[in-house]
Structures are given as C-alpha cells and as structure tokens.
N, C-alpha and C. Protein backbone atom coordinates (compact mmCIF):
# COMPACT_ATOMS: atom_id res chain seq x y z
N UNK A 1 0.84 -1.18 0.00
CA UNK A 1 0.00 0.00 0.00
C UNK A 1 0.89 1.24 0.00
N UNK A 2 0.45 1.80 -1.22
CA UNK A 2 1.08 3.54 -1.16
C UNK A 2 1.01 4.11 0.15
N UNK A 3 1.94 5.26 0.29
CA UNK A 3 1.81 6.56 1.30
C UNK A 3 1.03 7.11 0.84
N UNK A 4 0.28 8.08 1.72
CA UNK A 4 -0.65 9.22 1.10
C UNK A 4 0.41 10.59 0.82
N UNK A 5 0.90 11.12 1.18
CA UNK A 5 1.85 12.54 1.05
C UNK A 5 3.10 12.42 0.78
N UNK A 6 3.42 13.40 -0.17
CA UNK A 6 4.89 13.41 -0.39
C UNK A 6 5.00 14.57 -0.51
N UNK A 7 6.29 15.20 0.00
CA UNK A 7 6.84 16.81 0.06
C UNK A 7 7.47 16.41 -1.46
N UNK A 8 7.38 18.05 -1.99
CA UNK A 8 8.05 18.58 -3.34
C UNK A 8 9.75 17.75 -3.42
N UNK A 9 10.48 18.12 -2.28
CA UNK A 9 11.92 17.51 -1.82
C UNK A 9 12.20 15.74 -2.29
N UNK A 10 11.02 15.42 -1.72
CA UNK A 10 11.18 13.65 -1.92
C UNK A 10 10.84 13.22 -3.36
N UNK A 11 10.30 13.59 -3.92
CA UNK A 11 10.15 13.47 -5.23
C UNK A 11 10.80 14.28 -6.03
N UNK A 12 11.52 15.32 -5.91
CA UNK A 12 12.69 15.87 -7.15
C UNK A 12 13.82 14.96 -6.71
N UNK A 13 14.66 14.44 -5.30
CA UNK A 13 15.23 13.36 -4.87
C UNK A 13 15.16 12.01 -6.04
N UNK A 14 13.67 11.44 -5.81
CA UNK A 14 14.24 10.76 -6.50
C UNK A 14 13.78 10.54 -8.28
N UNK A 15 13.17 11.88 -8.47
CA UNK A 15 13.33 12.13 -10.28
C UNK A 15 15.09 11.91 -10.49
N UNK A 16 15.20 12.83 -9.63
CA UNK A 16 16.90 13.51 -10.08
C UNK A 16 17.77 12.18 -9.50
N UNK A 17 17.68 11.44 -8.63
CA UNK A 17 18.66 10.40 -8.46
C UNK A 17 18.77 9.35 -9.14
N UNK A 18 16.86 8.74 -9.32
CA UNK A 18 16.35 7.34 -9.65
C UNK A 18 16.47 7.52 -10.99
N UNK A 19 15.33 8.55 -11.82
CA UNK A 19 14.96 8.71 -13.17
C UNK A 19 15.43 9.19 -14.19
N UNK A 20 16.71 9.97 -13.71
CA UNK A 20 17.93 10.49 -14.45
C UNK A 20 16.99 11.91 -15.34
N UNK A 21 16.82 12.88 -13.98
CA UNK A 21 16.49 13.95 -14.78
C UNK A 21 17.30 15.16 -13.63
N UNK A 22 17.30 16.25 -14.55
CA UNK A 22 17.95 17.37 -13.62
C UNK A 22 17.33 18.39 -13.16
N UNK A 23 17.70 19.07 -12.18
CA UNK A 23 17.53 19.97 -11.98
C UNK A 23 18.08 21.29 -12.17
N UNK A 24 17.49 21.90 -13.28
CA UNK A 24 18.27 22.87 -14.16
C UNK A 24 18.13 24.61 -13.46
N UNK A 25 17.05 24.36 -12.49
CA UNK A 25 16.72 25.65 -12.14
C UNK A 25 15.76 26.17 -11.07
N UNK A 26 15.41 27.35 -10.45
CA UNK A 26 14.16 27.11 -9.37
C UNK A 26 13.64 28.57 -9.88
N UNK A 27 12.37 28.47 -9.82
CA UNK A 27 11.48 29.79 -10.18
C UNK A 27 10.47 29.96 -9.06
N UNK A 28 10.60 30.97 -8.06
CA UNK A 28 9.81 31.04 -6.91
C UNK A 28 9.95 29.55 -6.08
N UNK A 29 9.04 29.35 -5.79
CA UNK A 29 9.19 27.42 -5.02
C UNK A 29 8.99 26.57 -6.03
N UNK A 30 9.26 26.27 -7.24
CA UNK A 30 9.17 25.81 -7.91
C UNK A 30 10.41 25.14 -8.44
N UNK A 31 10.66 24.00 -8.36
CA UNK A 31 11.64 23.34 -9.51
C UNK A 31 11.21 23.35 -10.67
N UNK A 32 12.50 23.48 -11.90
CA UNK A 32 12.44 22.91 -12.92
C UNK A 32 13.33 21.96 -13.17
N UNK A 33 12.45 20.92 -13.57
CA UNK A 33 13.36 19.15 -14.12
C UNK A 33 13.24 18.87 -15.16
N UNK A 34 14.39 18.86 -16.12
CA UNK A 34 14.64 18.55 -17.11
C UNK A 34 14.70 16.57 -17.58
N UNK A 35 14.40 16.34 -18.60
CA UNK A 35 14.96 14.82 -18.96
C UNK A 35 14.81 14.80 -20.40
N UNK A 36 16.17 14.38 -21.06
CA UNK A 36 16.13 14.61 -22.52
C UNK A 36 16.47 12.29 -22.79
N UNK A 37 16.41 11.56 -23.09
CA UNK A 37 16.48 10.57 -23.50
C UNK A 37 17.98 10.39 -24.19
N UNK A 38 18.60 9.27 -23.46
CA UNK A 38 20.26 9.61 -24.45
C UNK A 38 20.32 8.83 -25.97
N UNK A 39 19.15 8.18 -25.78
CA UNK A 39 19.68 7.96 -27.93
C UNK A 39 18.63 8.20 -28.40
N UNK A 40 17.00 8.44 -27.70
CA UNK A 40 15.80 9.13 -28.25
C UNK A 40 15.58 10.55 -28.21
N UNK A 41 15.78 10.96 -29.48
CA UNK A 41 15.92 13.12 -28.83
C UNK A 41 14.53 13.59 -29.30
N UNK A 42 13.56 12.38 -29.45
CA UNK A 42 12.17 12.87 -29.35
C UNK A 42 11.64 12.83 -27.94
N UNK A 43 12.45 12.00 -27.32
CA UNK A 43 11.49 11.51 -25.71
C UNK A 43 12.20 12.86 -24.50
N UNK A 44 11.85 13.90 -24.67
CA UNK A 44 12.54 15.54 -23.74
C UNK A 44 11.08 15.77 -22.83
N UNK A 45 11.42 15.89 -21.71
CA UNK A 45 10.35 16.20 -20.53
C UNK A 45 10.51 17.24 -19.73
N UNK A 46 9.71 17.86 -19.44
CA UNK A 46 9.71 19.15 -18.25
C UNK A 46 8.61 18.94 -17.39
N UNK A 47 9.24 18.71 -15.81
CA UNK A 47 8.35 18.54 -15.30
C UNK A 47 8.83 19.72 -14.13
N UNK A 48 7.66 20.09 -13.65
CA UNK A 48 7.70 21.61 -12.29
C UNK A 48 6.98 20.77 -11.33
N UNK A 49 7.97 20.94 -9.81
CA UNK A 49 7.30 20.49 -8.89
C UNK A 49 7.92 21.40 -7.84
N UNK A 50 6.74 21.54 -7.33
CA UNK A 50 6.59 22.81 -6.30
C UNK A 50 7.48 22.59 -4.89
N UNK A 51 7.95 23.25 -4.24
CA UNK A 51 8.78 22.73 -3.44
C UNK A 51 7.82 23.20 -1.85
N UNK A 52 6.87 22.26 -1.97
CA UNK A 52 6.17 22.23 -0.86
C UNK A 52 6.36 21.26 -0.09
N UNK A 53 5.76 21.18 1.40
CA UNK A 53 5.73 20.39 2.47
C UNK A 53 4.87 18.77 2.02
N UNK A 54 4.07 19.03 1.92
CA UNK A 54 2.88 18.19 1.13
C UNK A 54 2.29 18.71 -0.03
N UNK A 55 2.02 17.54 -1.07
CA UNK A 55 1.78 18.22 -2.59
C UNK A 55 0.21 17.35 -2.67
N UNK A 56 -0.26 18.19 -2.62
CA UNK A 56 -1.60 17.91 -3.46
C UNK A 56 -1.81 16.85 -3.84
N UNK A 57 -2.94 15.89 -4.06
CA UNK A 57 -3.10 14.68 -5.12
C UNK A 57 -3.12 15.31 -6.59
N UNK A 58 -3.86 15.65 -7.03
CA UNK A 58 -4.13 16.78 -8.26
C UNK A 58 -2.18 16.83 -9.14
N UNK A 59 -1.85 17.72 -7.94
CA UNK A 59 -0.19 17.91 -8.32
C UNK A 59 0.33 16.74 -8.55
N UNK A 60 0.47 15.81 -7.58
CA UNK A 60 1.32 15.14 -7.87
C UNK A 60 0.85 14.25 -9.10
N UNK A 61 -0.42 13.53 -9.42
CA UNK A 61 -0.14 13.51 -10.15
C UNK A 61 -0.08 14.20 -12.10
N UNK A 62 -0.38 15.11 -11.63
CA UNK A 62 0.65 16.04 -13.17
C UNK A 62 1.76 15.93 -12.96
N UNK A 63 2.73 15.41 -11.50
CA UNK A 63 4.02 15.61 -12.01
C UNK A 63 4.34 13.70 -12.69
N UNK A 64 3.37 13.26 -12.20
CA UNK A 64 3.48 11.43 -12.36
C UNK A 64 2.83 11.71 -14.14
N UNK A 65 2.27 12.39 -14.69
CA UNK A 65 1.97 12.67 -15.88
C UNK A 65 3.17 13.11 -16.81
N UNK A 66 3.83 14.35 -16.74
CA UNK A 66 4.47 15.36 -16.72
C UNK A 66 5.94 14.35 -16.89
N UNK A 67 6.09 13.43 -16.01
CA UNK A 67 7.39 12.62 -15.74
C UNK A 67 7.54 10.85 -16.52
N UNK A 68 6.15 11.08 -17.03
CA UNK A 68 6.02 9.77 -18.41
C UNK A 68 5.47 8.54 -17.41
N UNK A 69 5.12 8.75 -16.11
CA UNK A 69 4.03 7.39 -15.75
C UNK A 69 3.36 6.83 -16.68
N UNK A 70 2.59 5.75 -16.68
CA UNK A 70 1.54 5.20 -17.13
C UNK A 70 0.96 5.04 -15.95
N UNK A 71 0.97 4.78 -15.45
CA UNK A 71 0.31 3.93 -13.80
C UNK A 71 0.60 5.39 -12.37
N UNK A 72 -0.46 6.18 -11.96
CA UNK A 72 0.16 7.13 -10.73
C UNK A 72 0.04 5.98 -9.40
N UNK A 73 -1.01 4.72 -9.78
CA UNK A 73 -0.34 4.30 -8.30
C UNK A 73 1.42 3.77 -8.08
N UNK A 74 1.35 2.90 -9.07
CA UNK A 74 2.76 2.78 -9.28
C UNK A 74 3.46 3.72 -9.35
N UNK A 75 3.49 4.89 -9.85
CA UNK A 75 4.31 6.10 -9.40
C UNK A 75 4.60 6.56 -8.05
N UNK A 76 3.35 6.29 -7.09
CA UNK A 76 3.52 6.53 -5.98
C UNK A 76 4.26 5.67 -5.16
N UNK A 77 3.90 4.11 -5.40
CA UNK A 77 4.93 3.12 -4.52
C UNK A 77 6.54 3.14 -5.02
N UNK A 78 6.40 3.42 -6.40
CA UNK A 78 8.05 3.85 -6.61
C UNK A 78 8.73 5.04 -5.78
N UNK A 79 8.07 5.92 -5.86
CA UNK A 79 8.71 7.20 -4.94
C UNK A 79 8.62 7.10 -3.79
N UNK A 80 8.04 6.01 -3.18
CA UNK A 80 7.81 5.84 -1.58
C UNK A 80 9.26 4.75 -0.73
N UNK A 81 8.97 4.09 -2.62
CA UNK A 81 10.41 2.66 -2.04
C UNK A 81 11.69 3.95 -2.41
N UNK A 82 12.01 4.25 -3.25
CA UNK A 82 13.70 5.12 -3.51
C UNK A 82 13.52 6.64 -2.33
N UNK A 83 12.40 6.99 -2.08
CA UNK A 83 12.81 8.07 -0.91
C UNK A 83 13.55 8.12 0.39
C-alpha cells in the first residue's frame, strides 16, 4: 500500500537520483526538471514540482503525468520505495 503525502523535496530526490532527470533551475518554489532521452531526442520532458511540504493529489499527479508514468499508483509506490 502507497503513502498518502509526499513533500516537493522527496520526489525531485528521487526524479533527479532514480529517473535520471535534472535539476536545471528554481522559479519562486518551484523546480524545474529537465529529462532529454540519451539515444531518443524525441522523448525531452519538463516537469515543475513545487517545493512544498505536502503536494496535493491533483499535483502530484501532473508531475506522475508530466514525468512519463503510465500507472500514478505505481508512481507513488516507486517514490515511496527510492525516498
């Protein structure tokens, strides 16, 4: 069974550690995460995740959208096991 909450922190953690994307920049509380594909240069992603305490269901998942999920529950037990 998933967690219910995840702070902005635990999930750019493990975009940027697990999923091999960067963090190129911050705009107000906001990250920006980059991911370009190393031999597909059609597969390029931007995903913004807010650098809050607790993120929204809604938010998170646009960032489980945003970050090429198919599945947000599975998005969620992944970010719950690498946090």
């Amino acid at each position: 069974m998933r967690r219910g909450t995840f702070s902005g922190r635990e999930v750019i953690t493990v975009l940027v550690n697990v999923a091999g994307f960067e963090w190129r920049r911050t705009t107000g509380d906001h990250a920006q995460l980059y991911y370009e594909h190393p031999t597909n240069d059609d597969d390029q992603r931007q995903v913004t995740v807010p650098l809050h305490d607790e993120l929204r269901v809604g938010t998170l998942r646009r960032i489980a959208d945003d970050a090429g999920a198919q599945d947000f529950d599975a998005f969620c037990e992944w970010i719950d096991r690498n946090s």
